[in-house]
Protein backbone atom coordinates (compact mmCIF):
# COMPACT_ATOMS: atom_id res chain seq x y z
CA UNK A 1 33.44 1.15 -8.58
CA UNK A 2 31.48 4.22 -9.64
CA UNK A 3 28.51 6.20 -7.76
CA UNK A 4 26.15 8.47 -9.42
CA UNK A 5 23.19 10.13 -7.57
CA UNK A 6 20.57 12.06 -8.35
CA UNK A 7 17.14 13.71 -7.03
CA UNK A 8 14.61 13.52 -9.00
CA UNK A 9 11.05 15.17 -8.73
CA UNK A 10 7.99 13.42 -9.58
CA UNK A 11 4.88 16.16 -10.76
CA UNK A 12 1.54 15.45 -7.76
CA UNK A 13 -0.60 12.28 -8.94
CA UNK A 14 -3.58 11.14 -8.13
CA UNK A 15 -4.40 8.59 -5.39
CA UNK A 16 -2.96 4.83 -6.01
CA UNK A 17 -0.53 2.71 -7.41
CA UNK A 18 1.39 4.77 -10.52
CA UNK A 19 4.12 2.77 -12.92
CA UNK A 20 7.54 5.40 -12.81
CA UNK A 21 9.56 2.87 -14.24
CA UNK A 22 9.91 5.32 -17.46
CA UNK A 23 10.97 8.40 -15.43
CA UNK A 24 13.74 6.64 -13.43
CA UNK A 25 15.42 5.30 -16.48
CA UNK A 26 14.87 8.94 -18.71
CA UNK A 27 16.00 11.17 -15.52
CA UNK A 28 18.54 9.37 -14.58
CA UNK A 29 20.67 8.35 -17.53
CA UNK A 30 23.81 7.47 -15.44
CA UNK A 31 22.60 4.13 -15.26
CA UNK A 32 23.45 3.34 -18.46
CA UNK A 33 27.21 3.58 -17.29
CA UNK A 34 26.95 0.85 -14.57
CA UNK A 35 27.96 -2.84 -16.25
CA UNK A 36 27.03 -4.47 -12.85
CA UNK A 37 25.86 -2.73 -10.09
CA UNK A 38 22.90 -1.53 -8.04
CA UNK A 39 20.45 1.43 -8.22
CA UNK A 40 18.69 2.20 -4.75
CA UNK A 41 15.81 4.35 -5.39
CA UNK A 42 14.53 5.87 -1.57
CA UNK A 43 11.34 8.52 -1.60
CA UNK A 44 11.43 11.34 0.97
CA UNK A 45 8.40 11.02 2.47
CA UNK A 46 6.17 9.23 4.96
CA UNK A 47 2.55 9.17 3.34
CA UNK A 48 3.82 7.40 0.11
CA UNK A 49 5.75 4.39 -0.60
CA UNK A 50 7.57 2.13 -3.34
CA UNK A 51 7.27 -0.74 -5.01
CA UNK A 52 7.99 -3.52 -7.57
CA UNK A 53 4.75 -5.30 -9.07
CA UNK A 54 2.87 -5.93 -12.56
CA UNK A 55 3.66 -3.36 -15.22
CA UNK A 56 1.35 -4.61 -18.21
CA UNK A 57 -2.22 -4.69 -16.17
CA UNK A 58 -3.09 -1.69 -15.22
CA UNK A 59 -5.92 -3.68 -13.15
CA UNK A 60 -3.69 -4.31 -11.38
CA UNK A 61 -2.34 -1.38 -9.75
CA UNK A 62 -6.55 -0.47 -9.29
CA UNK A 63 -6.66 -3.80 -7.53
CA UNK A 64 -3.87 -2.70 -5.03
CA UNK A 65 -5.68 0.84 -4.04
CA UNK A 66 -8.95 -1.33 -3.82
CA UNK A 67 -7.18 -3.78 -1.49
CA UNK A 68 -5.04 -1.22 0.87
CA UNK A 69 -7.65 0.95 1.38
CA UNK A 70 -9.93 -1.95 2.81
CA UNK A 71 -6.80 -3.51 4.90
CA UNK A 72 -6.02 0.27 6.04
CA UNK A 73 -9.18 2.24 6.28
CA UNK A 74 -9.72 5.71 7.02
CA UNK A 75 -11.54 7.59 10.03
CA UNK A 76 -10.98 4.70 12.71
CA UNK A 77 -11.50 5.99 15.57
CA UNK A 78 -8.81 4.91 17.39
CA UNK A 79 -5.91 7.14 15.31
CA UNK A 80 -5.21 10.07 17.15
CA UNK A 81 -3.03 11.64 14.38
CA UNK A 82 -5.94 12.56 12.10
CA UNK A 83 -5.26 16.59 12.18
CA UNK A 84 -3.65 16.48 8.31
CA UNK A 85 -7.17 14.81 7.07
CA UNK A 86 -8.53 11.61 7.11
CA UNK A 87 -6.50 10.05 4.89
CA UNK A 88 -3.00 11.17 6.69
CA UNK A 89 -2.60 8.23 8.81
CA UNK A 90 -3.65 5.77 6.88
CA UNK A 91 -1.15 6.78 4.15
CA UNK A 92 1.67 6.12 7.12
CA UNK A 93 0.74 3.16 7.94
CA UNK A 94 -0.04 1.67 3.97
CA UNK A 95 3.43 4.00 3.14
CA UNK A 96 5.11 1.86 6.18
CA UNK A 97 4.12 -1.32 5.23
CA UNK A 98 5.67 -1.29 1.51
CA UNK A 99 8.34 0.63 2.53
CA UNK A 100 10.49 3.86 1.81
CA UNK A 101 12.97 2.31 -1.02
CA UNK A 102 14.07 0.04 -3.21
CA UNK A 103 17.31 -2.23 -4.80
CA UNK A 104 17.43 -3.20 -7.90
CA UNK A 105 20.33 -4.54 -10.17
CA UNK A 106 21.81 -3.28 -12.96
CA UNK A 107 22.94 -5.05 -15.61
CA UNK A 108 24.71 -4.15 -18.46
CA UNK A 109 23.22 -0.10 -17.80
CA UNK A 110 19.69 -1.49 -17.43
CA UNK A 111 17.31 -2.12 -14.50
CA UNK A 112 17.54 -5.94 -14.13
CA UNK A 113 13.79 -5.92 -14.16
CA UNK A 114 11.92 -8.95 -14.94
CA UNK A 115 9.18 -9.09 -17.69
CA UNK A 116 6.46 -8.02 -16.08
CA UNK A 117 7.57 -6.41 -13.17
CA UNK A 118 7.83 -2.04 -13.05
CA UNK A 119 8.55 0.40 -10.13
CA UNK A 120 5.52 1.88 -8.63
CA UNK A 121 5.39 4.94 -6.76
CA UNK A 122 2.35 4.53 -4.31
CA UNK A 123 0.89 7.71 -3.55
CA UNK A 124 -1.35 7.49 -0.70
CA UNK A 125 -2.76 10.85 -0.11
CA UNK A 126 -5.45 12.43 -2.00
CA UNK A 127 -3.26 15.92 -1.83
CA UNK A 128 -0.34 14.25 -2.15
CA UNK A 129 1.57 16.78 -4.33
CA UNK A 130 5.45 16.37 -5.81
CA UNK A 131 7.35 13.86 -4.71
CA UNK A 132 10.90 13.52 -4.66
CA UNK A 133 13.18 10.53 -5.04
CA UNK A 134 16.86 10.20 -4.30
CA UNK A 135 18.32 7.24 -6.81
CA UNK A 136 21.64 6.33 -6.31
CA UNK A 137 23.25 3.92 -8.50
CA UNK A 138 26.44 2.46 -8.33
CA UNK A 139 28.72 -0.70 -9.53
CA UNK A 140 31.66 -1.30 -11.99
CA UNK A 141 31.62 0.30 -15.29
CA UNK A 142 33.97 -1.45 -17.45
């Protein structure tokens, strides 16, 4: 069994749900070595999130933001963390409910993706800035 890891840092985007399924594959070309295997991709911070969803639509990805921002609002007045703006706690509570990482399988030194489906990187700040990703993959290789 073989491990390769690797940081990689995503440039600041925008508010909402953004397909990164192209940067994981072209940062990270050690995936292409793993025959069957796993690649865990976790993000290092608390006010954005991953996830696995559409990757044709981009609809929906502005459906998502529409939806999370109604489910998690901003300025309630019952979050006492609200010193980092108004949309700092809300981005750790729509950050934990997705979650921090992912597992997907590799097969034959691709992402075992289905057809539709794409890694999102949810950012949930306005001033989000870089964001950094540690992907780990790891499997046999012959």
């Amino acid at each position: 069994m073989e491990f390769y890891q690797k940081e990689i840092t995503l440039p600041a985007l925008s508010r909402g749900f953004h397909l990164i399924t192209p940067q994981i594959v072209s940062q990270f070309p050690e995936i292409g070595r793993i025959q069957s295997g796993f690649i865990q991709v976790f993000i290092k911070h608390t006010s954005a999130s991953l996830c696995i969803n559409e990757n044709a639509d981009p609809t929906v990805r502005q459906d998502f933001e529409s939806h999370f921002n109604k489910m998690v609002p901003e300025n309630m007045s019952y979050y006492k963390h609200n010193y980092e703006g108004s949309d700092d706690m809300p981005a750790h509570i729509k950050a934990a409910l997705l979650g921090c990482q992912l597992l997907i399988p590799l097969t034959a030194g691709r992402l075992s993706l289905g057809t539709w489906q794409g890694i999102y990187l949810c950012e949930h700040r306005d001033h989000g800035g870089p964001r950094r990703l540690v992907c780990t993959a790891f499997g046999s290789t012959g």
